[in-house]
C-alpha atoms as a PDB file:
ATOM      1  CA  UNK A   1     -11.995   9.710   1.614  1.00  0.00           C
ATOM      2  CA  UNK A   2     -11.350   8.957   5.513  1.00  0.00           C
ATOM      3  CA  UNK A   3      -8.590  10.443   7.174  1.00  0.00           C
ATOM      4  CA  UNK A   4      -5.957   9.282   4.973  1.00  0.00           C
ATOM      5  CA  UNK A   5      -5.055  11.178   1.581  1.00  0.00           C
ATOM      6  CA  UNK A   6      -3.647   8.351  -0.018  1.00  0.00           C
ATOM      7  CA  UNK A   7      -5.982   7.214  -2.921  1.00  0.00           C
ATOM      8  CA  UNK A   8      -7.891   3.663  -2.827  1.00  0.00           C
ATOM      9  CA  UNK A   9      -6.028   1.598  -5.413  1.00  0.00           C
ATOM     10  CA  UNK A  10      -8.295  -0.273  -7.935  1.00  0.00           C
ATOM     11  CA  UNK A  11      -8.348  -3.598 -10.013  1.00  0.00           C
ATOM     12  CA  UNK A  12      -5.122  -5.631  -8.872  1.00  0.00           C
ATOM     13  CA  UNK A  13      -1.957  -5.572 -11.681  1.00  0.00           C
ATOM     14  CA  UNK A  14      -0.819  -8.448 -12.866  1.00  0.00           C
ATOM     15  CA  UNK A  15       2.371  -7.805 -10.488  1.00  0.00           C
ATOM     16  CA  UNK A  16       0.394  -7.983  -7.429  1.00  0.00           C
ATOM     17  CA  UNK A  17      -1.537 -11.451  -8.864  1.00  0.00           C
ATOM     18  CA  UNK A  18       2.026 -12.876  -9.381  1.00  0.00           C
ATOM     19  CA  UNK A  19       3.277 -11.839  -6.108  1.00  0.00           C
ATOM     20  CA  UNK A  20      -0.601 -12.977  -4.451  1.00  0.00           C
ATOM     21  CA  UNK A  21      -0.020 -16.745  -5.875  1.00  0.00           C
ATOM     22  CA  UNK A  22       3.691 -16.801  -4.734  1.00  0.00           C
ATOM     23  CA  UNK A  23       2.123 -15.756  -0.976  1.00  0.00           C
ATOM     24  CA  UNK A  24      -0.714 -18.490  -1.284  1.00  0.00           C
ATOM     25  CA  UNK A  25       1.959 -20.787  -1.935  1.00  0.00           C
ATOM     26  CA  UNK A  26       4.114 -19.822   0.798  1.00  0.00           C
ATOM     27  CA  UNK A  27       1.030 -20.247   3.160  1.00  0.00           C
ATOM     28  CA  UNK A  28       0.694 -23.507   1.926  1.00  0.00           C
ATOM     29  CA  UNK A  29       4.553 -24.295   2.751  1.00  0.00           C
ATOM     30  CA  UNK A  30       3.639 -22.630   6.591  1.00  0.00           C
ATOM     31  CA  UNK A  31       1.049 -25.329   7.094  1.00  0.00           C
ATOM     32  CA  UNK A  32      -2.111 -23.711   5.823  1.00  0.00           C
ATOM     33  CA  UNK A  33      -4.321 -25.928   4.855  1.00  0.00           C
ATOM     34  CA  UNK A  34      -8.354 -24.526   4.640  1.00  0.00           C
ATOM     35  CA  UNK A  35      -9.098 -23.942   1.340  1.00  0.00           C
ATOM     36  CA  UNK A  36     -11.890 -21.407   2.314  1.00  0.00           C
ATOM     37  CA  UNK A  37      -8.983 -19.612   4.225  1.00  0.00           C
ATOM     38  CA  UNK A  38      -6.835 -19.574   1.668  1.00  0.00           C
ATOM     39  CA  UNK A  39      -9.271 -18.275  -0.601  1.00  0.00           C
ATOM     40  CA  UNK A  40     -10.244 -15.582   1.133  1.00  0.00           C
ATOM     41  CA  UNK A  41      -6.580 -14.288   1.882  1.00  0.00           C
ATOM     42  CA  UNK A  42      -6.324 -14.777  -2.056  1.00  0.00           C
ATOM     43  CA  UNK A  43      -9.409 -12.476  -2.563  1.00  0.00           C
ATOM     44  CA  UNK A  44      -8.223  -9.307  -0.908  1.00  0.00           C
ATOM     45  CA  UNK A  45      -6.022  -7.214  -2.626  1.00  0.00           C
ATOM     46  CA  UNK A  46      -3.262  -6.722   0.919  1.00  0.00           C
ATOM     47  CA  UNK A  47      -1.596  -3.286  -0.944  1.00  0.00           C
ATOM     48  CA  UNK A  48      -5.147  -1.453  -0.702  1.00  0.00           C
ATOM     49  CA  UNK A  49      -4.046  -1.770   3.086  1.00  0.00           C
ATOM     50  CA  UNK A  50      -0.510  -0.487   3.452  1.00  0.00           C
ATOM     51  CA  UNK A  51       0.503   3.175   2.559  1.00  0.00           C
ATOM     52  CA  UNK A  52       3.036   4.006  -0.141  1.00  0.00           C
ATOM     53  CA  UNK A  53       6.506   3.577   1.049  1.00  0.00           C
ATOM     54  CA  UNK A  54       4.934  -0.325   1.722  1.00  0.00           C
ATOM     55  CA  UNK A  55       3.615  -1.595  -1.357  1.00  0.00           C
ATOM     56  CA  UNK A  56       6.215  -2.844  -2.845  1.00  0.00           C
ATOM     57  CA  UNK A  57       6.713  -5.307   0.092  1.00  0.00           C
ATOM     58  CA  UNK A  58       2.290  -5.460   0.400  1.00  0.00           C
ATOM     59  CA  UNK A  59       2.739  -9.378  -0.333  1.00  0.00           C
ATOM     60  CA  UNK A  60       5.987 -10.509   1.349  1.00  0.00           C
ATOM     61  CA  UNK A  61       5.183 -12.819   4.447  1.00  0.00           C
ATOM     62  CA  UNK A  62       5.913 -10.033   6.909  1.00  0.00           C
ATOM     63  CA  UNK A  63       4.228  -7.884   9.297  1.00  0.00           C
ATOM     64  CA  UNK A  64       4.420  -4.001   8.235  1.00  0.00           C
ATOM     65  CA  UNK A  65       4.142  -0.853  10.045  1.00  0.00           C
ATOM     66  CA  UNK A  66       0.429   1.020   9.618  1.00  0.00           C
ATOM     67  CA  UNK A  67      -0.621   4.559  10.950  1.00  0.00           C
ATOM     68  CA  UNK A  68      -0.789   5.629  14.710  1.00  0.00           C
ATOM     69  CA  UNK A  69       2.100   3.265  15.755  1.00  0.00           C
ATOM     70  CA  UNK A  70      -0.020  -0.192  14.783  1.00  0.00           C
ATOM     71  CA  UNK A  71       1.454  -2.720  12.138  1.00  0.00           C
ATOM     72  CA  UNK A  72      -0.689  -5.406   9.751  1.00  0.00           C
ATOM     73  CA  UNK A  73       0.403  -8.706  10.883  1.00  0.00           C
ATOM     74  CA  UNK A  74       2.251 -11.170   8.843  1.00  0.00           C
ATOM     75  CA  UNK A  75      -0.109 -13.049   6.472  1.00  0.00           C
ATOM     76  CA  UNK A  76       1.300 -16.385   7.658  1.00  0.00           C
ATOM     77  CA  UNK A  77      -0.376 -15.154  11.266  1.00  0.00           C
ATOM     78  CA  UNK A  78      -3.244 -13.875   9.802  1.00  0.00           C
ATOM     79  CA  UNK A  79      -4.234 -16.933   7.949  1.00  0.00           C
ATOM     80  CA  UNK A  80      -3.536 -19.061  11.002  1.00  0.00           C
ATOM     81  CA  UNK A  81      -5.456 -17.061  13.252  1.00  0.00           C
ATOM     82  CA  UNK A  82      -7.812 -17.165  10.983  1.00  0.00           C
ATOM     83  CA  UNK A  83      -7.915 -20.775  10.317  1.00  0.00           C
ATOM     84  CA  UNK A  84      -7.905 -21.623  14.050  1.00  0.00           C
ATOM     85  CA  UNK A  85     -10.809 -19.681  14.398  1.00  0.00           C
ATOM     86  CA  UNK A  86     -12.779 -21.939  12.317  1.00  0.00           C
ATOM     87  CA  UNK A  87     -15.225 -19.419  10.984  1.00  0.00           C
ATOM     88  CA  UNK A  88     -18.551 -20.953   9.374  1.00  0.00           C
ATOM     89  CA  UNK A  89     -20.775 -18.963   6.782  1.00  0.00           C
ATOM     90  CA  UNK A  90     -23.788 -18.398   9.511  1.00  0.00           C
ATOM     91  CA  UNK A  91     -21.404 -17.070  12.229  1.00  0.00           C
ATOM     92  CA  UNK A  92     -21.416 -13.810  13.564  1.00  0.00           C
ATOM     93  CA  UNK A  93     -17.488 -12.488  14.176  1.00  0.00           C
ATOM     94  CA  UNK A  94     -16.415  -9.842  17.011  1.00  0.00           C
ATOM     95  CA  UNK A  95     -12.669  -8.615  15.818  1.00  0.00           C
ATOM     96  CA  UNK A  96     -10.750  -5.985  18.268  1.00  0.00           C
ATOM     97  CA  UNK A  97      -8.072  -3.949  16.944  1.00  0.00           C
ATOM     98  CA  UNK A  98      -9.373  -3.225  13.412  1.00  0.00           C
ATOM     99  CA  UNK A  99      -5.926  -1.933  12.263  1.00  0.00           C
ATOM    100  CA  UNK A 100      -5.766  -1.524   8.912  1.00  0.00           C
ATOM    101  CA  UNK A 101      -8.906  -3.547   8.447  1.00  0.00           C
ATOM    102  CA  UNK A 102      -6.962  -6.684   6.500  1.00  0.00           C
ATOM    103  CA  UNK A 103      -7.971  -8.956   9.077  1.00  0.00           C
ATOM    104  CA  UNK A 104     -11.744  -8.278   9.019  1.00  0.00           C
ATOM    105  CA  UNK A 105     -12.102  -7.772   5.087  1.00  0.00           C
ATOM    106  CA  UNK A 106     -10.532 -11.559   5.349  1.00  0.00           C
ATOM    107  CA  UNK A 107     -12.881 -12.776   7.998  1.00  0.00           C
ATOM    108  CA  UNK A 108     -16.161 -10.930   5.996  1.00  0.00           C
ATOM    109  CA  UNK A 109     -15.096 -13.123   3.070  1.00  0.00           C
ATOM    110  CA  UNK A 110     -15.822 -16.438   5.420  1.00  0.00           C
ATOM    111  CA  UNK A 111     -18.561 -15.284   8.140  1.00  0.00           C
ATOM    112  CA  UNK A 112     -22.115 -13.712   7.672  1.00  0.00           C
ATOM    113  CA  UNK A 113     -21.421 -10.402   9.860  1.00  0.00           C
ATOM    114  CA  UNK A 114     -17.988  -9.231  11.201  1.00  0.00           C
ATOM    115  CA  UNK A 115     -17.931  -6.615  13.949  1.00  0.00           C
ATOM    116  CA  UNK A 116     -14.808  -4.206  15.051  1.00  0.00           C
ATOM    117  CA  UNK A 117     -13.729  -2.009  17.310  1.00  0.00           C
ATOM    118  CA  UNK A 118     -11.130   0.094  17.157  1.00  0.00           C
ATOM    119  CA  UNK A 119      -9.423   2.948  19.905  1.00  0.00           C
ATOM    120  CA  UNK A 120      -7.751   5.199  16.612  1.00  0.00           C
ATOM    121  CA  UNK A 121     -10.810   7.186  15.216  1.00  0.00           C
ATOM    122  CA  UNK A 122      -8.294   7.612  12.221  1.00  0.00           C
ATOM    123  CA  UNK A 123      -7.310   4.391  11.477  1.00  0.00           C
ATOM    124  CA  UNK A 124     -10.968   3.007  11.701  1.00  0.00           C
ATOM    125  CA  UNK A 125     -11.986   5.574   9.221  1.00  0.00           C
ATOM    126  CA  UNK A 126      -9.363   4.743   6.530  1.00  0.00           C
ATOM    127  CA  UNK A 127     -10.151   1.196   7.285  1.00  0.00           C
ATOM    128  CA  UNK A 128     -14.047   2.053   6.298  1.00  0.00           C
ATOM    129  CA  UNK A 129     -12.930   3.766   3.620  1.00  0.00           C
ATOM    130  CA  UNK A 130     -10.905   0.019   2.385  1.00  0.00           C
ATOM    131  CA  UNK A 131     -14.151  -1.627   3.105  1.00  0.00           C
ATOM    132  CA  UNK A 132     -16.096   0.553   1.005  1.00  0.00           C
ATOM    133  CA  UNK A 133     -13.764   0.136  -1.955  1.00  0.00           C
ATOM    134  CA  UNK A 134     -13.809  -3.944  -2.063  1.00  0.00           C
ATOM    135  CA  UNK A 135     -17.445  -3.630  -1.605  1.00  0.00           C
ATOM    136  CA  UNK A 136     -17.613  -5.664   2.128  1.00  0.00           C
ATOM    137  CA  UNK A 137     -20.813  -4.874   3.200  1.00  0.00           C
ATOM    138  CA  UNK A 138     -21.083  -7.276   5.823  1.00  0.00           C
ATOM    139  CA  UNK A 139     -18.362  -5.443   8.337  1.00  0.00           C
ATOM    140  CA  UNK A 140     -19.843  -3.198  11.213  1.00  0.00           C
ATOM    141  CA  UNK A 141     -17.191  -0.642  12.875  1.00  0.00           C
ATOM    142  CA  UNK A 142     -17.570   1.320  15.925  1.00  0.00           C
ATOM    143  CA  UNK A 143     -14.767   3.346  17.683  1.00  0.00           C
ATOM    144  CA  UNK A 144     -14.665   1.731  21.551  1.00  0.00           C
ATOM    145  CA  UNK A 145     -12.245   0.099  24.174  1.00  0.00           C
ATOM    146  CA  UNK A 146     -11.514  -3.348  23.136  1.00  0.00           C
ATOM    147  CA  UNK A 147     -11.425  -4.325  27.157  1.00  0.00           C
ATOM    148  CA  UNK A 148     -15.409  -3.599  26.624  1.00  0.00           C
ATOM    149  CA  UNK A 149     -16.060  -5.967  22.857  1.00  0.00           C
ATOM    150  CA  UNK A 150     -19.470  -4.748  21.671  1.00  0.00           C
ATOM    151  CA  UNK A 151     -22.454  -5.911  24.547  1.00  0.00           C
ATOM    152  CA  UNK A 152     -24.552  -4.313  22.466  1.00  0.00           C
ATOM    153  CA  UNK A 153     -24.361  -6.930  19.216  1.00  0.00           C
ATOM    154  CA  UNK A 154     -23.327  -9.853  21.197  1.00  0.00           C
ATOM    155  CA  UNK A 155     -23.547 -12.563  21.825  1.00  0.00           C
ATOM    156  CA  UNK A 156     -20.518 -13.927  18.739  1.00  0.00           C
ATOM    157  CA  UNK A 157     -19.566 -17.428  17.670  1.00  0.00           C
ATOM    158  CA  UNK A 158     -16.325 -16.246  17.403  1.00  0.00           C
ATOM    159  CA  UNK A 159     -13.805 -13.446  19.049  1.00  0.00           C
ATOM    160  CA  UNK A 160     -10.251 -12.817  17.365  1.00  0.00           C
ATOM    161  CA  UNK A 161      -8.328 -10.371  19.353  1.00  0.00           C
ATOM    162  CA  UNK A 162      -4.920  -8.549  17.443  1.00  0.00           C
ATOM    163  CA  UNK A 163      -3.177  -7.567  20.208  1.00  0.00           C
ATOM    164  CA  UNK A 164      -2.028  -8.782  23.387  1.00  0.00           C
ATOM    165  CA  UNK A 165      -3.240  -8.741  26.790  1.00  0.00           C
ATOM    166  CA  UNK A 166      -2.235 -10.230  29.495  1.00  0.00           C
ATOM    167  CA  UNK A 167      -4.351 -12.448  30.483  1.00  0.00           C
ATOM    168  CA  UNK A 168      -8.466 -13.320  29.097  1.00  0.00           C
ATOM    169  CA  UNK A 169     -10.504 -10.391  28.990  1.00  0.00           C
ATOM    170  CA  UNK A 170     -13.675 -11.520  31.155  1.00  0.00           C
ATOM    171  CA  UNK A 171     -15.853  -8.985  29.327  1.00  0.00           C
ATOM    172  CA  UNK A 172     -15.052 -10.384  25.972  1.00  0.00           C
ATOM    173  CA  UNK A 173     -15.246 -13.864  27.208  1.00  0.00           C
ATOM    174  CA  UNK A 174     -19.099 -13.264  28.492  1.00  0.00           C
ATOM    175  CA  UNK A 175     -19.995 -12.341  24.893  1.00  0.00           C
ATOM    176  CA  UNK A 176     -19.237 -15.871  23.401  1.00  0.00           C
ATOM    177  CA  UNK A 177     -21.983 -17.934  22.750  1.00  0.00           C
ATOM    178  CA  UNK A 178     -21.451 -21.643  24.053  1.00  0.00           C
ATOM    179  CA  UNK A 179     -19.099 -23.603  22.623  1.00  0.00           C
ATOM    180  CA  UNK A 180     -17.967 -20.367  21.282  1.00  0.00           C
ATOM    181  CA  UNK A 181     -14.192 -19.559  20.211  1.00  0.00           C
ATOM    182  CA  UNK A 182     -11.670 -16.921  20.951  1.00  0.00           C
ATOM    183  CA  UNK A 183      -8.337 -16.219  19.528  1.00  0.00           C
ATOM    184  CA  UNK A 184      -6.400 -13.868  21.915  1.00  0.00           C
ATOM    185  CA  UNK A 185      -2.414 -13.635  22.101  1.00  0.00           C
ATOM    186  CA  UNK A 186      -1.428 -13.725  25.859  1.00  0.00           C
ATOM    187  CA  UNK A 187       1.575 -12.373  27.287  1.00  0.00           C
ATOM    188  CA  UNK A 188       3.492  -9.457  28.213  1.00  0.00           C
ATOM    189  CA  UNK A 189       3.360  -6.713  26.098  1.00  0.00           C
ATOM    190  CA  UNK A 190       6.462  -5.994  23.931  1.00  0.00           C
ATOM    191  CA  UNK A 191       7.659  -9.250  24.673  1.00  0.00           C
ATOM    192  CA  UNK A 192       6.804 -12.801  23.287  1.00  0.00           C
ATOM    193  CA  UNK A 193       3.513 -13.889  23.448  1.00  0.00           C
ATOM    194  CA  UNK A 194       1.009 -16.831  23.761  1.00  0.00           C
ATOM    195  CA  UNK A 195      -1.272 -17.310  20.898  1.00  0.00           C
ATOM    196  CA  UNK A 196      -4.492 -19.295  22.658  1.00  0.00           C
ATOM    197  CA  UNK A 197      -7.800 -20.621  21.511  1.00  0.00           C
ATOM    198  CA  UNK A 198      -9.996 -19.953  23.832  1.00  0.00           C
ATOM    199  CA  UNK A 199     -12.889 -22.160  23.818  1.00  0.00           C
ATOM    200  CA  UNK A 200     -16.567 -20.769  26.260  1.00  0.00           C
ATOM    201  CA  UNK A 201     -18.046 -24.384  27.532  1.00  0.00           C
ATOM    202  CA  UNK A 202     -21.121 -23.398  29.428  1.00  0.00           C
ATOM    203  CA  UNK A 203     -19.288 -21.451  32.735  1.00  0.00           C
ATOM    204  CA  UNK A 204     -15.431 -22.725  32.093  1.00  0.00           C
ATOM    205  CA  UNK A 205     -13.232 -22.428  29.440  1.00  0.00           C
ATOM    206  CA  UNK A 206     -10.706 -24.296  27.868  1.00  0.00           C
ATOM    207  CA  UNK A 207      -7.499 -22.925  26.774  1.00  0.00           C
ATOM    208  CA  UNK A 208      -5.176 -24.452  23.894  1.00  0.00           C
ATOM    209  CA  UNK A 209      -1.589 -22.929  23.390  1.00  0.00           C
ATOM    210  CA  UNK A 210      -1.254 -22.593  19.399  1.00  0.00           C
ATOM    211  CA  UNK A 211       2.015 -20.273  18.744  1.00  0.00           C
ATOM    212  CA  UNK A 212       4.655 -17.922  20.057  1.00  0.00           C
ATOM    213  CA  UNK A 213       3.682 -13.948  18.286  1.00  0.00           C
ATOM    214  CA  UNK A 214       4.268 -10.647  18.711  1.00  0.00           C
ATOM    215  CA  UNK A 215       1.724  -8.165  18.731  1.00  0.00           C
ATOM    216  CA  UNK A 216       1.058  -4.828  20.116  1.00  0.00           C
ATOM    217  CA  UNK A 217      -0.193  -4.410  23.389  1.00  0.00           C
ATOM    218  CA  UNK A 218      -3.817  -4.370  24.372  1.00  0.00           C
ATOM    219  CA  UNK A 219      -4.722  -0.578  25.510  1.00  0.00           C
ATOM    220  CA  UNK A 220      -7.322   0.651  27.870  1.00  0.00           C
ATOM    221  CA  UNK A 221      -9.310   3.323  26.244  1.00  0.00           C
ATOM    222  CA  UNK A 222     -10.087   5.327  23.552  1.00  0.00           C
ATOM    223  CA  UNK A 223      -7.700   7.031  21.714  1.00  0.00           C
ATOM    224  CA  UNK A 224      -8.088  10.650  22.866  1.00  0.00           C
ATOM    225  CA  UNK A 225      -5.842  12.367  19.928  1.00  0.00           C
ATOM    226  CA  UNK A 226      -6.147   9.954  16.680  1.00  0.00           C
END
């Protein structure tokens, strides 16, 4: 085990493959359309991510609170994130804010590598500790400041970024390959945000406005404590 001492949870019940379809479904009602999306969403078992006093809500379309202050977004924005990022089976994927890990055990079920970063030591471990139990093998982790991506593995086809900054990191832009694509929610922090596509054309970019969200803010840093 990580840092958590809650145990992994195994094979899903035939509760949680009830409650799974009825979520697929209510994608499909939100305007969800890739089938490789919704497949993926449909392959991992979202209660493995969530702590006790959560799994009884682990497959309602809502975003629940996680460890250290973070949350796991709704699965409606997951799977839209996700599907605007338009992730092919060769592509290499750079995620920040590995949360829970729901988001990149989605994306390694769609893209040939997935790397993230994460400032909470703890949560990153519990989250390798998730990936090790749904056999993702494919997911690389490393404890870092989001601001800085990972120079040493890039350059990535695609960048998804779960939590809000202000405006485009330029670091994380530089490690898109061209033609590349970023998903990024802009705004103030705490406040309603932007949800862009951000889209690396040789030495401009093209922005395209997708959503309103709420996510946590973007932090400088490592965390020093967790």
């Amino acid at each position: 085990m990580g840092a958590s001492d809650e145990p992994l949870y195994g094979e899903p019940t035939e509760a949680d493959r009830v409650s799974l379809a009825e979520l697929i479904l209510q994608l499909r009602a939100n305007g969800i359309r890739d089938r490789r999306v919704l497949s993926a969403i449909e392959a991992i078992p979202r209660r493995l991510f969530l702590g006790f006093r959560h799994q009884d809500l682990a497959y309602a379309d809502r975003a629940l609170p996680i460890e250290c202050g973070q949350t796991i977004s709704q699965p409606t924005i997951v799977a839209m994130m996700t599907e605007a990022l338009d992730v092919q089976p060769d592509h290499r994927v750079l995620e920040i804010g590995t949360g829970s890990g729901y988001q990149a055990a989605v994306l390694a079920k769609l893209a040939r590598e997935v790397y993230t970063v994460e400032r909470y030591r703890s949560l990153l471990e519990m989250a390798q500790d998730r990936f090790k139990a749904l056999k993702l093998e494919n997911i690389k982790t490393q404890v870092g400041d989001g601001f800085d991506g990972w120079a040493e593995a890039a350059p990535f086809h695609r960048i998804i970024v779960t939590a809000a900054s202000e405006d485009v990191p330029e670091t994380l832009a530089s490690q898109l390959v061209d033609h590349g694509l970023m998903i990024i929610p802009i705004g103030t922090p705490g406040g309603v945000q932007d949800l862009v596509k951000v889209t690396k054309i040789g030495s401009r970019r093209e922005q395209t406005s997708i959503c309103a969200v709420r996510f946590v803010p973007m932090v400088h840093g490592v965390a020093e404590r967790l």
